[in-house]
Protein backbone atom coordinates (compact mmCIF):
# COMPACT_ATOMS: atom_id res chain seq x y z
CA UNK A 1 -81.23 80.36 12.93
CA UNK A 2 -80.63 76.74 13.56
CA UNK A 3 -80.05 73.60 11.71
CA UNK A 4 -82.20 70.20 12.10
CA UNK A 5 -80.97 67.61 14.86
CA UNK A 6 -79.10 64.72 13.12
CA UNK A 7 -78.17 61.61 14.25
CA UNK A 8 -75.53 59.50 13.73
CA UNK A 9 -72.54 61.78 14.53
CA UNK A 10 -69.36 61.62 16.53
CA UNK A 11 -68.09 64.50 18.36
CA UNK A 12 -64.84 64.81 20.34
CA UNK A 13 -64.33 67.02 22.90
CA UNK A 14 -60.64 68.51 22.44
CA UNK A 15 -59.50 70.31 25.62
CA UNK A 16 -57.23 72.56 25.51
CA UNK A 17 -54.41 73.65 22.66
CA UNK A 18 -52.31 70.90 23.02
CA UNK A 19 -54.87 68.61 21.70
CA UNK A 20 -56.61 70.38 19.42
CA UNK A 21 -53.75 72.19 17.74
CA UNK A 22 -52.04 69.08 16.85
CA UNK A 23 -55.19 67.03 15.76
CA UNK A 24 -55.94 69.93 13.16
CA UNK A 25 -52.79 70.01 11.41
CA UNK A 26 -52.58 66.59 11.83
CA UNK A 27 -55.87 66.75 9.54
CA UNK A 28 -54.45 69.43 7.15
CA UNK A 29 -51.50 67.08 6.24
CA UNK A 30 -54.24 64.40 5.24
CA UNK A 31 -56.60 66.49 3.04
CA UNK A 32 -56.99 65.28 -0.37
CA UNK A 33 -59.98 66.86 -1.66
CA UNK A 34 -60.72 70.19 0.03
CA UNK A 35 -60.03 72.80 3.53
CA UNK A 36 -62.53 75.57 4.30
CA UNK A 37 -60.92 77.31 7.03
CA UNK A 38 -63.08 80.54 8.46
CA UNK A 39 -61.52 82.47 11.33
CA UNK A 40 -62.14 85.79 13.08
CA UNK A 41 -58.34 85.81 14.76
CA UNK A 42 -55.64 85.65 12.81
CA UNK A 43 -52.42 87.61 13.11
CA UNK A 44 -48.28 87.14 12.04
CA UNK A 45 -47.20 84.99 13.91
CA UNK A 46 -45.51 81.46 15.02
CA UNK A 47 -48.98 79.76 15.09
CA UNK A 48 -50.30 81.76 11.82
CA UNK A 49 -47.00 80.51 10.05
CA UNK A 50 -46.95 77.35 10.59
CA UNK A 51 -50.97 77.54 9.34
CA UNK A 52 -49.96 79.12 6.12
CA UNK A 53 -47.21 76.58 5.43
CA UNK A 54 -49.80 73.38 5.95
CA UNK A 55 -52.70 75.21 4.10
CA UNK A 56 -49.82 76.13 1.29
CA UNK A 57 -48.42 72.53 1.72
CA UNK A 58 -52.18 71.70 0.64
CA UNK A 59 -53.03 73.64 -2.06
CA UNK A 60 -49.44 72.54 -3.80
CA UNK A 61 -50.78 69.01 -3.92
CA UNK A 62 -53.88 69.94 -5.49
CA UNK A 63 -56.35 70.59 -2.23
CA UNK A 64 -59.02 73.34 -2.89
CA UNK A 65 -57.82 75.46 -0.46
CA UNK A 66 -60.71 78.40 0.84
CA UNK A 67 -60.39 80.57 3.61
CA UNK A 68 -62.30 83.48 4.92
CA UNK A 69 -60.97 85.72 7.87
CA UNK A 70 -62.89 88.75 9.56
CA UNK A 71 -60.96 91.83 7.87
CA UNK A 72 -60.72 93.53 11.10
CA UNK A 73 -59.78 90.45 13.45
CA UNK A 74 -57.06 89.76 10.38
CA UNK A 75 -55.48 93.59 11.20
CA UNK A 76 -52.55 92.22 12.64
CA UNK A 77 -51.56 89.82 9.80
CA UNK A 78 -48.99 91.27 7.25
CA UNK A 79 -49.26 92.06 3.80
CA UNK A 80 -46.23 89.33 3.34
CA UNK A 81 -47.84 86.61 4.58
CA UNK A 82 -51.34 87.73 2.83
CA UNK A 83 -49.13 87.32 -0.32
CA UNK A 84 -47.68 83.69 0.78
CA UNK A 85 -51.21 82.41 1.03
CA UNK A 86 -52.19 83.65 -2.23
CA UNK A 87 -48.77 82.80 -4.15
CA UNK A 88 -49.44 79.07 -2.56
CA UNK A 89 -52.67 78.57 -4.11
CA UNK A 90 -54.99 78.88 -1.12
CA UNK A 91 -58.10 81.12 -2.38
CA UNK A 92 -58.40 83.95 0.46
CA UNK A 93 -60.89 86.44 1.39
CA UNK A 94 -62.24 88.68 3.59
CA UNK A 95 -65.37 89.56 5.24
CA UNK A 96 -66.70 92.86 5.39
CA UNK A 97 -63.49 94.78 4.77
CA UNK A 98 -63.66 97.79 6.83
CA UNK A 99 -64.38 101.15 5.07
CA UNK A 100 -65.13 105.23 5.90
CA UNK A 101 -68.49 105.06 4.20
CA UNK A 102 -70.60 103.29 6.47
CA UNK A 103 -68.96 103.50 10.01
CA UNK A 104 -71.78 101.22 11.89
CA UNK A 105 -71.95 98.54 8.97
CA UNK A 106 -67.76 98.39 10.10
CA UNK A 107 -69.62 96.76 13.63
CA UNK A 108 -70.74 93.19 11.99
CA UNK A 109 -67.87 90.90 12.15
CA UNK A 110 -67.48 87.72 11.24
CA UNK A 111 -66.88 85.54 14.44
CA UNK A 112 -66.92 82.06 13.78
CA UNK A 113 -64.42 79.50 13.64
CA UNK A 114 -64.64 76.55 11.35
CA UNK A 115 -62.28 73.90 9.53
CA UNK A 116 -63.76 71.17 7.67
CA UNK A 117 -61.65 68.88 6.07
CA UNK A 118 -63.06 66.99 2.46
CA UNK A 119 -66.65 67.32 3.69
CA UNK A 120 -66.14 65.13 5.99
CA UNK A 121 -64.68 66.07 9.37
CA UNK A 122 -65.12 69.49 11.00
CA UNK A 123 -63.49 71.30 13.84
CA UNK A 124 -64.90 74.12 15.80
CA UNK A 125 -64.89 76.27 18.89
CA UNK A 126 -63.22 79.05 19.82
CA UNK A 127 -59.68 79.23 18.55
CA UNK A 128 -58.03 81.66 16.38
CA UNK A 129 -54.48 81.81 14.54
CA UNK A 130 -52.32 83.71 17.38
CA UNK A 131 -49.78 82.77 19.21
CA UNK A 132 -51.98 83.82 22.52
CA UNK A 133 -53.28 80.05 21.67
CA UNK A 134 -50.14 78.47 22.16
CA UNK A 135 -50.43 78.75 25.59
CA UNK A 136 -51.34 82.03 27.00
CA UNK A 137 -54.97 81.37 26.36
CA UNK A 138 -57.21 78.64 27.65
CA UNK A 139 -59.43 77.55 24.89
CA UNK A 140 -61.35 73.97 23.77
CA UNK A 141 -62.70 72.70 20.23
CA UNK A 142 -64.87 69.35 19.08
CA UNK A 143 -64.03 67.11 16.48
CA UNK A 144 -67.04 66.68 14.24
CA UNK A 145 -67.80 63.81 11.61
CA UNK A 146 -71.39 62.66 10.59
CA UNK A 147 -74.22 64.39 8.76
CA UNK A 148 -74.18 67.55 10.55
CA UNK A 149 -70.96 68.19 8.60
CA UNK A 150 -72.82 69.39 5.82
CA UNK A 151 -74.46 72.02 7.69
CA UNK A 152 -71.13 73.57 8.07
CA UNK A 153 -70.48 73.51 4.92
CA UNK A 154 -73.50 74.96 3.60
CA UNK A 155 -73.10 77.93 6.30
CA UNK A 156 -70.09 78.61 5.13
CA UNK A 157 -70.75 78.67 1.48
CA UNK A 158 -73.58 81.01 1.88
CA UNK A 159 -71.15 83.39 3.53
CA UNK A 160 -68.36 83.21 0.75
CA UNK A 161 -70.85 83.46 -1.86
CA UNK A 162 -72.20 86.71 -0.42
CA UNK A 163 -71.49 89.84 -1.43
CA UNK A 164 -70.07 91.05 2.09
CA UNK A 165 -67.52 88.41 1.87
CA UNK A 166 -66.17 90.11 -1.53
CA UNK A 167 -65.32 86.72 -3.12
CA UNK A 168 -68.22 86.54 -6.04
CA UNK A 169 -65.06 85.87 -8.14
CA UNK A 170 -64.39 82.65 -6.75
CA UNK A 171 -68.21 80.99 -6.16
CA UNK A 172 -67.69 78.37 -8.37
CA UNK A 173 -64.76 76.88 -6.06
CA UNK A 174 -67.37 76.61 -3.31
CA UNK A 175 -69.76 74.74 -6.13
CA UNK A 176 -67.04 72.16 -6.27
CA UNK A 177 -66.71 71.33 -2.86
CA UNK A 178 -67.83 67.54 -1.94
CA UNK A 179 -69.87 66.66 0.91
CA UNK A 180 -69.21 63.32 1.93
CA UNK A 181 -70.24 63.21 5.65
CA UNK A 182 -70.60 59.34 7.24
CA UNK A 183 -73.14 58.19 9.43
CA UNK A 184 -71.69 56.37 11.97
CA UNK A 185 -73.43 53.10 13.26
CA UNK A 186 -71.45 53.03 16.79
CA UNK A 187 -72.47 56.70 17.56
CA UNK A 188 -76.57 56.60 17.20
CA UNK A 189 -77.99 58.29 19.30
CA UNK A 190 -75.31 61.22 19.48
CA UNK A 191 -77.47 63.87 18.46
CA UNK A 192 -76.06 67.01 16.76
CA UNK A 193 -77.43 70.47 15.14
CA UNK A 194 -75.69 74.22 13.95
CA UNK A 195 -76.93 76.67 15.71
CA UNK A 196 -75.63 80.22 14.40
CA UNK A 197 -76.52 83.57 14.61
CA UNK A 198 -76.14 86.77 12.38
CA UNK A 199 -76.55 90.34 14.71
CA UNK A 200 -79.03 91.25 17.31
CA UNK A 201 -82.18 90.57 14.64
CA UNK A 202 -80.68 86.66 14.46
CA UNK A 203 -80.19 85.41 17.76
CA UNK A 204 -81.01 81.95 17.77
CA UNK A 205 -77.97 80.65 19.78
CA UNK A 206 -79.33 83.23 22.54
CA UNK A 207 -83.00 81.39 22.22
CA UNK A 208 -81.62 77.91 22.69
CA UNK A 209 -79.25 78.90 25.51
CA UNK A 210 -83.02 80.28 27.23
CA UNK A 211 -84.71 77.17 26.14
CA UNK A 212 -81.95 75.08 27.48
CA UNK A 213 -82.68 77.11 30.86
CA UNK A 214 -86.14 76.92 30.80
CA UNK A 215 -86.00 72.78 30.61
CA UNK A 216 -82.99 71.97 33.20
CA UNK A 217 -83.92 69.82 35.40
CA UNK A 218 -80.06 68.82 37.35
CA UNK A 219 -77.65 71.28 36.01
CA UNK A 220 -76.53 74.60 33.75
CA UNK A 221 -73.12 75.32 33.51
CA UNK A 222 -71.85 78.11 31.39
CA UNK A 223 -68.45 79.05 30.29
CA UNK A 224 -67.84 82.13 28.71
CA UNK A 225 -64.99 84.83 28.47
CA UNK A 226 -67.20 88.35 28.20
CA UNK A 227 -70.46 87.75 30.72
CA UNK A 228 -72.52 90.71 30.13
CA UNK A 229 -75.44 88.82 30.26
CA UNK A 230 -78.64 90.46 28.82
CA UNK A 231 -81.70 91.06 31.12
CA UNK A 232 -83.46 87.44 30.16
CA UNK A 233 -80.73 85.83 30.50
CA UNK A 234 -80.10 86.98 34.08
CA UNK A 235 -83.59 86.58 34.85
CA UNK A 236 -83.39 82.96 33.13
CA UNK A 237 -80.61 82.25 35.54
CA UNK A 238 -82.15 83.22 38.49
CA UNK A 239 -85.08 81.02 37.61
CA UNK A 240 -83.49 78.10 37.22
CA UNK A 241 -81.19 77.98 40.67
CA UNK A 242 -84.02 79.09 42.97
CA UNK A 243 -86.17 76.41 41.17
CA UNK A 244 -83.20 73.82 42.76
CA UNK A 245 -80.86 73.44 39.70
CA UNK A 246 -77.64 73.58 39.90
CA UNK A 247 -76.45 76.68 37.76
CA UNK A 248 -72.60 77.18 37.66
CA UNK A 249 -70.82 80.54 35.78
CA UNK A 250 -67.05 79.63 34.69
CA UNK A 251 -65.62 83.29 33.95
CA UNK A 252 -62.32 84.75 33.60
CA UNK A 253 -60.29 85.71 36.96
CA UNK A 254 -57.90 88.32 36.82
CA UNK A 255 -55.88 87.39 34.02
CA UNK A 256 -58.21 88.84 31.08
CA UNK A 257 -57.38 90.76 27.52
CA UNK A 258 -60.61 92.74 28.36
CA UNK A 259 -60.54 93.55 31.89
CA UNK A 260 -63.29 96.29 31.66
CA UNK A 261 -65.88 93.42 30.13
CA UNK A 262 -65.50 91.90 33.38
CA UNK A 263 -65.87 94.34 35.48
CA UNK A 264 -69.30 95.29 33.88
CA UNK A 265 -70.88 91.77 33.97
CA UNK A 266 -69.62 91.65 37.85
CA UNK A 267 -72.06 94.19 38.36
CA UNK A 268 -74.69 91.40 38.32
CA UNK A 269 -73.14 88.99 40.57
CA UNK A 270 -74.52 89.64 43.34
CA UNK A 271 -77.96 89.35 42.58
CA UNK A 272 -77.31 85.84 41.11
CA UNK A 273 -75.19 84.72 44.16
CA UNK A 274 -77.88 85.32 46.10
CA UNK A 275 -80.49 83.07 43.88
CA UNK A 276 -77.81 80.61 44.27
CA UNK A 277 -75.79 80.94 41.05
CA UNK A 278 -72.30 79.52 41.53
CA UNK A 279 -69.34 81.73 40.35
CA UNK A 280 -66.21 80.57 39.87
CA UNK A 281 -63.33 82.21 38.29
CA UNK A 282 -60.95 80.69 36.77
CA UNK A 283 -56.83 81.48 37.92
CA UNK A 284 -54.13 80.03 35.85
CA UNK A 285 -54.61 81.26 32.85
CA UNK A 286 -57.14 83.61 30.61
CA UNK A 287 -60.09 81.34 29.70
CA UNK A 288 -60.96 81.83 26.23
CA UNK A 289 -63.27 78.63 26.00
CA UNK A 290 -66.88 79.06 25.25
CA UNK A 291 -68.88 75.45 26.36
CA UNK A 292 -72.57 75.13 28.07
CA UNK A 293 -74.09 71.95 29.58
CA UNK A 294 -77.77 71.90 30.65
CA UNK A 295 -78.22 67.93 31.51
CA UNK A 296 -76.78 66.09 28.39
CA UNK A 297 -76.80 69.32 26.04
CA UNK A 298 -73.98 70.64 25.17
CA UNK A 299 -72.68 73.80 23.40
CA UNK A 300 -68.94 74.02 21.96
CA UNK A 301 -68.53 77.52 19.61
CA UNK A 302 -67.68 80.88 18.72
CA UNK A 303 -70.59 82.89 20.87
CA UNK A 304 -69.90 85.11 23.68
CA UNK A 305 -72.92 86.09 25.97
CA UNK A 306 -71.85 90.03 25.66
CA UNK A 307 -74.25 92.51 24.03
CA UNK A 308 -71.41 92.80 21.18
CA UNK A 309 -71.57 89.32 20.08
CA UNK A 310 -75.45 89.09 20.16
CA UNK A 311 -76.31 91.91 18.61
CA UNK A 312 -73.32 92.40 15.91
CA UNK A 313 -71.21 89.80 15.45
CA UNK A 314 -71.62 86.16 13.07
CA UNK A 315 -71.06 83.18 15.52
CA UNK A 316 -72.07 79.64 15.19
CA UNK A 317 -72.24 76.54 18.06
CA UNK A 318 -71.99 72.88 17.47
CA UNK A 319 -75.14 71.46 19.65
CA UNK A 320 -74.57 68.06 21.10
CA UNK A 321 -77.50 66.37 23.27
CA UNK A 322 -75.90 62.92 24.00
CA UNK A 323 -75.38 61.80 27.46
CA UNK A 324 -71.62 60.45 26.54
CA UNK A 325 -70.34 63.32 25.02
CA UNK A 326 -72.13 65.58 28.22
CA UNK A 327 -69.80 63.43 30.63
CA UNK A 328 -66.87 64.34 28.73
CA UNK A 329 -68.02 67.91 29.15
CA UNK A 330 -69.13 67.41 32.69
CA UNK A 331 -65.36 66.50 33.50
CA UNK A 332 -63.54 69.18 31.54
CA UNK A 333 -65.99 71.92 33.49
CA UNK A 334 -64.95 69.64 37.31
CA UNK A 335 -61.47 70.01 36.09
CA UNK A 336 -61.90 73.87 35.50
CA UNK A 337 -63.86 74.46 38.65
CA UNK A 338 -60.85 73.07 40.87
CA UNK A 339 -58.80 75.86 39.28
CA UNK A 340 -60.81 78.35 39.82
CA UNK A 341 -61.73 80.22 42.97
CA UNK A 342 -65.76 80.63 43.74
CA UNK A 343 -67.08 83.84 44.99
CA UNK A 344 -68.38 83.91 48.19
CA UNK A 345 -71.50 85.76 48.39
CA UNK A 346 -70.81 87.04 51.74
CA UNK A 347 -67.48 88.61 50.94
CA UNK A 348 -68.77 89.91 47.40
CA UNK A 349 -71.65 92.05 49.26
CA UNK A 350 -68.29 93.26 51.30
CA UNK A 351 -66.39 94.73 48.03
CA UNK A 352 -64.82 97.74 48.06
CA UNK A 353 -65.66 101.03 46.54
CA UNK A 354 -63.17 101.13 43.76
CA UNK A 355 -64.23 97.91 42.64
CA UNK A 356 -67.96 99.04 42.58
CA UNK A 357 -66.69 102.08 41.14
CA UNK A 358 -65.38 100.23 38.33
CA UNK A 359 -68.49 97.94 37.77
CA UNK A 360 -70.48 101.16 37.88
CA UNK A 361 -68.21 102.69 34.73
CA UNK A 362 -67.87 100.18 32.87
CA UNK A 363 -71.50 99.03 33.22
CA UNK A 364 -72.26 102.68 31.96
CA UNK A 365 -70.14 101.78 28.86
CA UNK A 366 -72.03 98.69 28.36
CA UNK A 367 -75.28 100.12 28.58
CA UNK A 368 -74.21 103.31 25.18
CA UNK A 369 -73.24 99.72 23.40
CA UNK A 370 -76.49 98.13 23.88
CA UNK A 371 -77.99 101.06 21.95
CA UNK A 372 -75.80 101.20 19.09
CA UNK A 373 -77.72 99.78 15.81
């Protein structure tokens, strides 16, 4: 499912914690009206307290305060701060709390990350409220303002409202929320639509990556943390770089909190090395970022492209196709690239056993996921 293309917007591409971190609480401090805050991530922590003192700060001075976390990616906060949310005002829920009745509905999770601030300015990508963001983790977001704002909004209120979100208690809050989004006259032109996606019988940010493929004409570059790419996809990719354009993978070296994800989507490298697919994995840190660029569209969200995200989780990508905000992307992947190391295709065809041992296992593992629904 995808929103319309509106124009008028202004996005901001926020590399790295260090900008976005401070640029969101920087934005909490300065709410007056309202904070929707929806996260799959969130456990005790420095990061997480410092988030529920601002949101608390908030909802003191009168701020309708709503946030929604994933009950399972939420395991790891306590029960005391849980409390110090709720004691401070801030109206908190949870999606799809996990239960022993239905072990396969426990699968759908809610993976999206979202913060708009009094209908008016939005932040995604894919951060979370642990401390593994502080530095451990590489990760980006974009600043949103403009008239897409309010497809945020109404994403997220159609969540809340649901009954797997458990908070029918508190619909009327999300009733009262004002969308006040600006068009601005100095960013015409900057396209931007929601693109989201709700288990393996909603994949819509799957279809526009594809149709993104399918029109290239220069360039596709793709950063994700979990490639397990489905069978279109690889074929997709193959397309496009013996066709002549330039298709780039940015993917996780070594350092990973997954490391058996990446050994099964390295079972597929070599095929794309030899269509010409460029691989290059990144070394100083684990690269949590998901980001695309085919020509001047861009892709800044939540989605992995693993069979787990696209055919269980909720995830949702801001869509940008403007050819100023695609050279700000175009720099941070350049940047990213020169710490990475590429794989050689020669060497790769050279592995040895254990490693194709491991691909092998793991891809065997992928494969017994891919039929759970």
């Amino acid at each position: 499912m995808q929103g319309n293309w509106r124009d008028g917007n202004r996005f901001t591409l926020l590399a790295e914690a260090e900008q976005f971190l401070p640029e969101m609480f920087r934005t909490l401090e300065e709410a007056r009206e309202s904070v929707i805050l929806e996260l799959y991530l969130m456990e005790s922590g420095r990061l997480s307290d410092s988030l529920i003192e601002a949101l608390g700060a908030a909802a003191t001075r009168g701020v309708t305060v709503l946030m929604l976390l994933d009950d399972y990616g939420a395991m790891g906060l306590e029960a005391s701060d849980r409390r110090r949310l709720e004691e401070s005002g801030v109206a908190l829920r949870f999606f799809n709390p996990l239960a022993w009745r239905s072990l396969a509905h426990n699968l759908t999770r809610d993976h999206r990350k979202l913060l708009v601030i009094d209908g008016k300015l939005a932040f995604t990508g894919g951060f979370g409220a642990v401390d593994a963001f502080l530095g451990a983790w590489y990760e980006v977001a974009v600043r949103i303002e403009g008239p897409v704002v309010a497809d945020w909004v109404r994403l997220f209120s159609r969540l809340w409202d649901s009954s797997l979100s458990r908070g029918e208690g508190d619909a009327a809050l999300v009733r009262r929320l004002r969308v006040a989004p600006v068009v601005h006259q100095d960013a015409q032109g900057m396209l931007g639509r929601v693109v989201w996606g709700q288990g393996y019988r909603y994949q819509a940010i799957r279809r526009s990556l594809l149709a993104q493929l399918a029109s290239a004409q220069d360039r596709v570059w793709i950063c994700t943390p979990y490639f397990v790419p489905t069978l279109s996809l690889r074929n997709r990719l193959v397309k496009a770089a013996r066709r002549g354009v330039d298709v780039r993978l940015l993917l996780p070296g070594t350092n990973h909190d997954h490391p058996g994800v990446r050994y099964a989507g390295q079972r597929f490298y070599g095929r794309m090395l030899r269509a010409g697919v460029r691989i290059f994995e990144f070394q100083p840190s684990f690269i949590h970022a998901k980001f695309s660029l085919a020509d001047d569209w861009s892709a800044i969200g939540s989605c992995n492209f693993d069979h787990w995200n696209l055919q269980w989780n909720l995830e949702a990508n801001q869509e940008v196709r403007d050819p100023r905000f695609a050279k700000d992307v175009q720099s941070l992947f350049e940047r990213n690239f020169l710490a990475s190391q590429e794989v050689d295709a020669t060497r790769w065809a050279r592995r040895p056993r254990l490693q194709r041992l491991r691909e092998w296992l793991w891809g065997c593992m992928d494969a017994l996921l891919t039929r759970l629904r």
